[in-house]
N, C-alpha and C. Protein backbone atom coordinates (compact mmCIF):
# COMPACT_ATOMS: atom_id res chain seq x y z
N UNK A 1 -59.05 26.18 93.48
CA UNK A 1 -58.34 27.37 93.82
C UNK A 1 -59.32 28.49 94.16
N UNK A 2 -59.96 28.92 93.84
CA UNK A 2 -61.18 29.32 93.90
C UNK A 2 -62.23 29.39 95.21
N UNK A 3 -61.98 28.12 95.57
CA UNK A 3 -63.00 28.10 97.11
C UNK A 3 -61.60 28.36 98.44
N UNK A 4 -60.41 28.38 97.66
CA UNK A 4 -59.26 28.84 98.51
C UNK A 4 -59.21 30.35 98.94
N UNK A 5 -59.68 31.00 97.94
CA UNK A 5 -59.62 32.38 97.57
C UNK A 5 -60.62 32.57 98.27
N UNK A 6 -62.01 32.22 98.14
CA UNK A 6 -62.81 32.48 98.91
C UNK A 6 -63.10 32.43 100.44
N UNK A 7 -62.22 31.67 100.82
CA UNK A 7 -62.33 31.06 102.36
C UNK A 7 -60.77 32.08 103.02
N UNK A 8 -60.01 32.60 101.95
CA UNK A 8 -59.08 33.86 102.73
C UNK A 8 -60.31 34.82 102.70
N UNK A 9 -60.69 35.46 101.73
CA UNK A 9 -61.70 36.34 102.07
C UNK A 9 -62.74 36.49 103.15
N UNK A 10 -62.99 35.53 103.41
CA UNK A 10 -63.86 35.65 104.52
C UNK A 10 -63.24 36.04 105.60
N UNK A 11 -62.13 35.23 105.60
CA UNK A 11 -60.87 35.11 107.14
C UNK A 11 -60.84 36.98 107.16
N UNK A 12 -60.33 37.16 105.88
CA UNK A 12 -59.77 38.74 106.40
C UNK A 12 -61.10 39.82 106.38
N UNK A 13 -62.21 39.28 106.11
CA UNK A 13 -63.66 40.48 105.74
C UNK A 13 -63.43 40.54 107.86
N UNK A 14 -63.80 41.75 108.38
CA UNK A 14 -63.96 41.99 109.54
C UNK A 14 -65.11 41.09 110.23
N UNK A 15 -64.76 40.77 111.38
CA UNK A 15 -65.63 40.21 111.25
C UNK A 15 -66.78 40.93 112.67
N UNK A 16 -67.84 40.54 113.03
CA UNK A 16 -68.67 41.27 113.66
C UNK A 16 -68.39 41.37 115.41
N UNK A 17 -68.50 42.49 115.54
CA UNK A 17 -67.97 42.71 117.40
C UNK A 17 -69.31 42.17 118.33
N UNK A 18 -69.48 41.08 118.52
CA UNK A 18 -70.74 41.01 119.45
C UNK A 18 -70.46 42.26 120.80
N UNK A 19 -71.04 43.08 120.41
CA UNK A 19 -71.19 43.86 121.99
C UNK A 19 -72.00 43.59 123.16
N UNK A 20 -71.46 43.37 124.26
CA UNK A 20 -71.99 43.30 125.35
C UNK A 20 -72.60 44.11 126.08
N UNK A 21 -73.76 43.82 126.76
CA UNK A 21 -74.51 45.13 127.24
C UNK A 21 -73.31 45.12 128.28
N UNK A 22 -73.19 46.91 128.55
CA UNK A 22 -72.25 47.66 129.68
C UNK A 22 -72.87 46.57 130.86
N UNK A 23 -72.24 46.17 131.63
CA UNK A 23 -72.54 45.63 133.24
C UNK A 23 -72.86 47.10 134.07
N UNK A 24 -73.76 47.10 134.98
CA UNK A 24 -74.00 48.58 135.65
C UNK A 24 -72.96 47.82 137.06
N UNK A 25 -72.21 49.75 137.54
CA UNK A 25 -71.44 49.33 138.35
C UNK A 25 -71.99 48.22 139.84
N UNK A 26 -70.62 47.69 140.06
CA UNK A 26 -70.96 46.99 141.26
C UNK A 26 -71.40 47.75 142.12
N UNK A 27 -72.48 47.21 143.30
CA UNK A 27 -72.91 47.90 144.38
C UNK A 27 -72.07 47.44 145.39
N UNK A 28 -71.83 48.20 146.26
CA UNK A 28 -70.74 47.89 147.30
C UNK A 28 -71.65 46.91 148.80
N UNK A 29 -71.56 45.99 149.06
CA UNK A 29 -72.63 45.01 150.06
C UNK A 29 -72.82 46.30 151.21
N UNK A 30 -73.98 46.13 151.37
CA UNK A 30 -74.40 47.30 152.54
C UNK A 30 -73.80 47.07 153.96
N UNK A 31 -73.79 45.10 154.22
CA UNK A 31 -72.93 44.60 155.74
C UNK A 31 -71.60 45.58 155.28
N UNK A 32 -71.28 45.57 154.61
CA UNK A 32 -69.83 46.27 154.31
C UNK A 32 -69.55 47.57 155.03
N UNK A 33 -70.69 48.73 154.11
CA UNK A 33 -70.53 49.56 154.52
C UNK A 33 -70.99 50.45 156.22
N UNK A 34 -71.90 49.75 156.63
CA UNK A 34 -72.31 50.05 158.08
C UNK A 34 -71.41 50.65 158.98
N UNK A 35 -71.97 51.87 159.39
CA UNK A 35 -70.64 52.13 160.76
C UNK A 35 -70.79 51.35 161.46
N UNK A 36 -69.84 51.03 162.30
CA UNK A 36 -69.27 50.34 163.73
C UNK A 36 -68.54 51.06 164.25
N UNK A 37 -69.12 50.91 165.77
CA UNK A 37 -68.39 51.25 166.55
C UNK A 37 -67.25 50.60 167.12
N UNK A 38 -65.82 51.31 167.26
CA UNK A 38 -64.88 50.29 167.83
C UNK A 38 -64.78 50.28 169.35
N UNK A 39 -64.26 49.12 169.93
CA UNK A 39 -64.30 49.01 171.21
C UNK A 39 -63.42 49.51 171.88
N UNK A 40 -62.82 49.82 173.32
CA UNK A 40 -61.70 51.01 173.66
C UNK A 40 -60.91 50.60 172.99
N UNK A 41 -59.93 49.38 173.14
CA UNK A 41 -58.75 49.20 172.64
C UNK A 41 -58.98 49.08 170.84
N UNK A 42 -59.39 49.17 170.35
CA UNK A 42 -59.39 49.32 168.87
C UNK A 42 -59.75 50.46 168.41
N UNK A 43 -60.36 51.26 169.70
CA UNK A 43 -60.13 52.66 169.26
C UNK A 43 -59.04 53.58 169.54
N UNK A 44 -58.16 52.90 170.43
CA UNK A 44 -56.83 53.14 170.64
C UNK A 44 -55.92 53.38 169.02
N UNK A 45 -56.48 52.50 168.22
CA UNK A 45 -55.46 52.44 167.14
C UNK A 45 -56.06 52.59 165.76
N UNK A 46 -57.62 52.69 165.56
CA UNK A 46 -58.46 53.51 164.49
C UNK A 46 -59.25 54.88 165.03
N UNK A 47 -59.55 55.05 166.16
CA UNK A 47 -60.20 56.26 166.71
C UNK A 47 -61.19 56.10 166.82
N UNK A 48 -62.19 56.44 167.62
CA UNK A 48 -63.44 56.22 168.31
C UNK A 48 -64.50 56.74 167.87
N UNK A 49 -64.84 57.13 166.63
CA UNK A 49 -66.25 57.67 165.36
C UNK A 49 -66.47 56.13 165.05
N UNK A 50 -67.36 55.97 165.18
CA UNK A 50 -68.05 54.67 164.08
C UNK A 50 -67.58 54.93 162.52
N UNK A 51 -67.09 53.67 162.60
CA UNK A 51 -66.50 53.49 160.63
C UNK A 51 -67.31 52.42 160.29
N UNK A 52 -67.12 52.38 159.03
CA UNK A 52 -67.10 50.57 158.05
C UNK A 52 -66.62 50.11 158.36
N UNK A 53 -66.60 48.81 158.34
CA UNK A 53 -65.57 47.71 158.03
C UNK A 53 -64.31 47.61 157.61
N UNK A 54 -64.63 48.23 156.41
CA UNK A 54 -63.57 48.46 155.05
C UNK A 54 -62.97 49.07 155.86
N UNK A 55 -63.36 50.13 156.23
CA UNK A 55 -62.31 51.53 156.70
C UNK A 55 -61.87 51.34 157.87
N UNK A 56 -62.14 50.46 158.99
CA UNK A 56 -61.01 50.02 160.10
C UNK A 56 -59.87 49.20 159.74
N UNK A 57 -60.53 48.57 158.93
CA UNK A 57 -58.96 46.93 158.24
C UNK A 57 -58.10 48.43 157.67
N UNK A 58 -58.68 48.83 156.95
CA UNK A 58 -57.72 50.11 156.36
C UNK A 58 -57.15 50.69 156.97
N UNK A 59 -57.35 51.30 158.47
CA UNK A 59 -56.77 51.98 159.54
C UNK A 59 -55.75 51.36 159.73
N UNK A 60 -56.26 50.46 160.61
CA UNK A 60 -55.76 49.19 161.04
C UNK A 60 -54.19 48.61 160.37
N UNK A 61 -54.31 48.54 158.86
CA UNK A 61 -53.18 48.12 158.01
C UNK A 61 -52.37 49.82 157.96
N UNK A 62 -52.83 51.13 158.03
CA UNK A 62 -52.14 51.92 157.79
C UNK A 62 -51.28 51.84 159.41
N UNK A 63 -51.96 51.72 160.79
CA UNK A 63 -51.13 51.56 161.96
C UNK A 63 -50.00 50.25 161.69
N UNK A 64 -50.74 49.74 161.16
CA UNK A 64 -49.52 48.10 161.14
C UNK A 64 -48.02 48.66 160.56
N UNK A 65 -48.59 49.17 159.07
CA UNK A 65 -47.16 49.65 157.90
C UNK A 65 -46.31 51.05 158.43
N UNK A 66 -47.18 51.96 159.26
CA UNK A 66 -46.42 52.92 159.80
C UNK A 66 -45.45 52.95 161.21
N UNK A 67 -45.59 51.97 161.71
CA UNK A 67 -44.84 51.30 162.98
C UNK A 67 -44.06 49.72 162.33
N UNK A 68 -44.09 49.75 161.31
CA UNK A 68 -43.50 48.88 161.23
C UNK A 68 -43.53 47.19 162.20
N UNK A 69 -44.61 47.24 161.75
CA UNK A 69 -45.04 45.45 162.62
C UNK A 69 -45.27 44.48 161.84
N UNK A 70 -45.37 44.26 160.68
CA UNK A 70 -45.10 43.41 159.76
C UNK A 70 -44.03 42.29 159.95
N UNK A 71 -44.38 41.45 160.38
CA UNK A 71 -42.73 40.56 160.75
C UNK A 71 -41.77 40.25 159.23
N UNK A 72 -40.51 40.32 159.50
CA UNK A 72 -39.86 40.40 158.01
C UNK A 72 -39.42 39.43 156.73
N UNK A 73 -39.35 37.98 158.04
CA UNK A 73 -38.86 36.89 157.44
C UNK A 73 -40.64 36.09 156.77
N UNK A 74 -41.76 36.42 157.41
CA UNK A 74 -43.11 35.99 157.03
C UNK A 74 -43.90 37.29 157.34
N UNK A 75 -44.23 37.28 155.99
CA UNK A 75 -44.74 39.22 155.63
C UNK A 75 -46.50 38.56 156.00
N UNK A 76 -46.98 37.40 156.19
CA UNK A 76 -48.48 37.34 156.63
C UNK A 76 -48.73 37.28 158.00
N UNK A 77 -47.40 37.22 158.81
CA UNK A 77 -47.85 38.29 160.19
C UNK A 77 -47.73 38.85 160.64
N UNK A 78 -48.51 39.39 161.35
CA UNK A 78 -48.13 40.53 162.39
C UNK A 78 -47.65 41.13 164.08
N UNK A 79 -46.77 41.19 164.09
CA UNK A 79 -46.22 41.72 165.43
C UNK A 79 -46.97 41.96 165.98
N UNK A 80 -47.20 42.30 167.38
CA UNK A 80 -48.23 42.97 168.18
C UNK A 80 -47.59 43.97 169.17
N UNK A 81 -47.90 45.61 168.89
CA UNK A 81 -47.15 46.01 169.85
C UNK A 81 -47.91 46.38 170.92
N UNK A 82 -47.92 47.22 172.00
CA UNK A 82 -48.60 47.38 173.27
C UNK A 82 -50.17 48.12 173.04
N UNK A 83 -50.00 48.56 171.82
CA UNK A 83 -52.20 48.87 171.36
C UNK A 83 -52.32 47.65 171.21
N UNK A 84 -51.47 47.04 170.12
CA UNK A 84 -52.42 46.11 169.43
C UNK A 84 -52.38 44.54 170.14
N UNK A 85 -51.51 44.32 171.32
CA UNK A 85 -51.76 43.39 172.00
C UNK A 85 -52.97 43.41 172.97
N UNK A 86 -53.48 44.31 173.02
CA UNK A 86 -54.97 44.15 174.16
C UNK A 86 -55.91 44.00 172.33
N UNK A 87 -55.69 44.35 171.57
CA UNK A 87 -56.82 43.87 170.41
C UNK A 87 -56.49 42.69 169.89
N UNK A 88 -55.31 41.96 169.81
CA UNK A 88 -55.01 40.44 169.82
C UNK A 88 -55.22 39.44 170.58
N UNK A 89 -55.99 40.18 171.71
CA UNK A 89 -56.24 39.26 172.47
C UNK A 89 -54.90 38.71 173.72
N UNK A 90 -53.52 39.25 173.49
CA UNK A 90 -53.02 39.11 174.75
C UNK A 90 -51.76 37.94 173.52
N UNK A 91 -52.22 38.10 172.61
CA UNK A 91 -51.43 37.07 171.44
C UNK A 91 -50.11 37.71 171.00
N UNK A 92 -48.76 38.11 170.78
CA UNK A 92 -48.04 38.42 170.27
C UNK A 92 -47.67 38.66 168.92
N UNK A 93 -48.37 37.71 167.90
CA UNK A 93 -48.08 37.59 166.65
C UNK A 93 -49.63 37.09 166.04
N UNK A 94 -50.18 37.70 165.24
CA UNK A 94 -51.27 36.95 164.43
C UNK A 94 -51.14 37.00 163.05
N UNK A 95 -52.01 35.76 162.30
CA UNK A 95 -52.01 36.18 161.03
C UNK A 95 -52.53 37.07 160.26
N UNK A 96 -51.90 38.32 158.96
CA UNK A 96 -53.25 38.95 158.18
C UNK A 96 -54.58 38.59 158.15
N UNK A 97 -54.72 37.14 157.87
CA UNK A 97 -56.18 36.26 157.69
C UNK A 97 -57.02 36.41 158.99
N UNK A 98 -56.23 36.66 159.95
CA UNK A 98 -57.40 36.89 161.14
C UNK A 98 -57.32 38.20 161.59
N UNK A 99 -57.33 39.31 160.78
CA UNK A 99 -57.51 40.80 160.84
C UNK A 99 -58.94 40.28 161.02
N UNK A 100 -60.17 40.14 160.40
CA UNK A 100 -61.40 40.35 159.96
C UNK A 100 -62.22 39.87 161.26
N UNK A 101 -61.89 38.56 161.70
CA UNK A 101 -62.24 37.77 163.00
C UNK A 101 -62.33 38.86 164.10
N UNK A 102 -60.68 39.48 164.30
CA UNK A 102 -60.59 40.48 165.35
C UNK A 102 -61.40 41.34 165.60
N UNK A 103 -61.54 42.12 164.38
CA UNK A 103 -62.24 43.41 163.86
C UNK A 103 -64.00 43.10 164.48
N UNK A 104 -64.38 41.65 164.04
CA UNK A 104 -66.00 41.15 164.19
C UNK A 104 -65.94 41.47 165.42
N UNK A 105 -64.95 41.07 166.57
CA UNK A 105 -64.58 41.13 167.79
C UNK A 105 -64.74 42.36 168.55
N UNK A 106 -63.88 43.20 167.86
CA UNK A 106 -64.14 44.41 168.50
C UNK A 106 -64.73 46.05 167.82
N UNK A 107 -65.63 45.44 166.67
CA UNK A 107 -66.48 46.42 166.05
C UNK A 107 -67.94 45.75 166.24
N UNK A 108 -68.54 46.61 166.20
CA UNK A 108 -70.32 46.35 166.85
C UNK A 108 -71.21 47.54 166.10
């Protein structure tokens, strides 16, 4: 009874927090951040200052959600209206997944 008693005690004594050293924040990849310049028709629909990367897909998705081109019945593509068909390539409908392809396409 005794080594019973002893083996709750331990269970409930606190037991020690291994702390982890803090991780220092992530660095954001520098290919990331680079301006690019967009090409006419993609500056048709983010504007013609050299951005990031990041920050054209961002444009880019704010033109998509504010015109409403999102197709409704499959929310991973996208409509193409008369900007964004000369940046699709002449395509009507593409997928989200090939935002990034495009973008390689027409940012430099």
């Amino acid at each position: 009874m005794a080594k019973k008693a002893a083996k709750k005690a331990k269970k409930a004594a606190p037991k020690k927090a291994a702390k982890k050293a803090k991780k220092a924040a992530r660095k954001p990849n520098a290919a990331f951040m680079a301006a690019l310049t967009p090409s006419a028709a993609l500056a048709e629909v983010v504007g013609s200052k050299p951005l990031p990367r990041t920050q054209i897909i961002k444009k880019i998705w704010d033109y998509i959600k504010k015109n409403k081109l999102q197709d409704n019945k499959n929310r991973r593509m996208i409509n193409a209206d008369a900007k964004l068909l000369t940046v699709f390539a002449g395509k009507k409908q593409v997928s989200m997944f090939e935002l990034a392809k495009i973008v390689g396409k027409h940012a430099k």
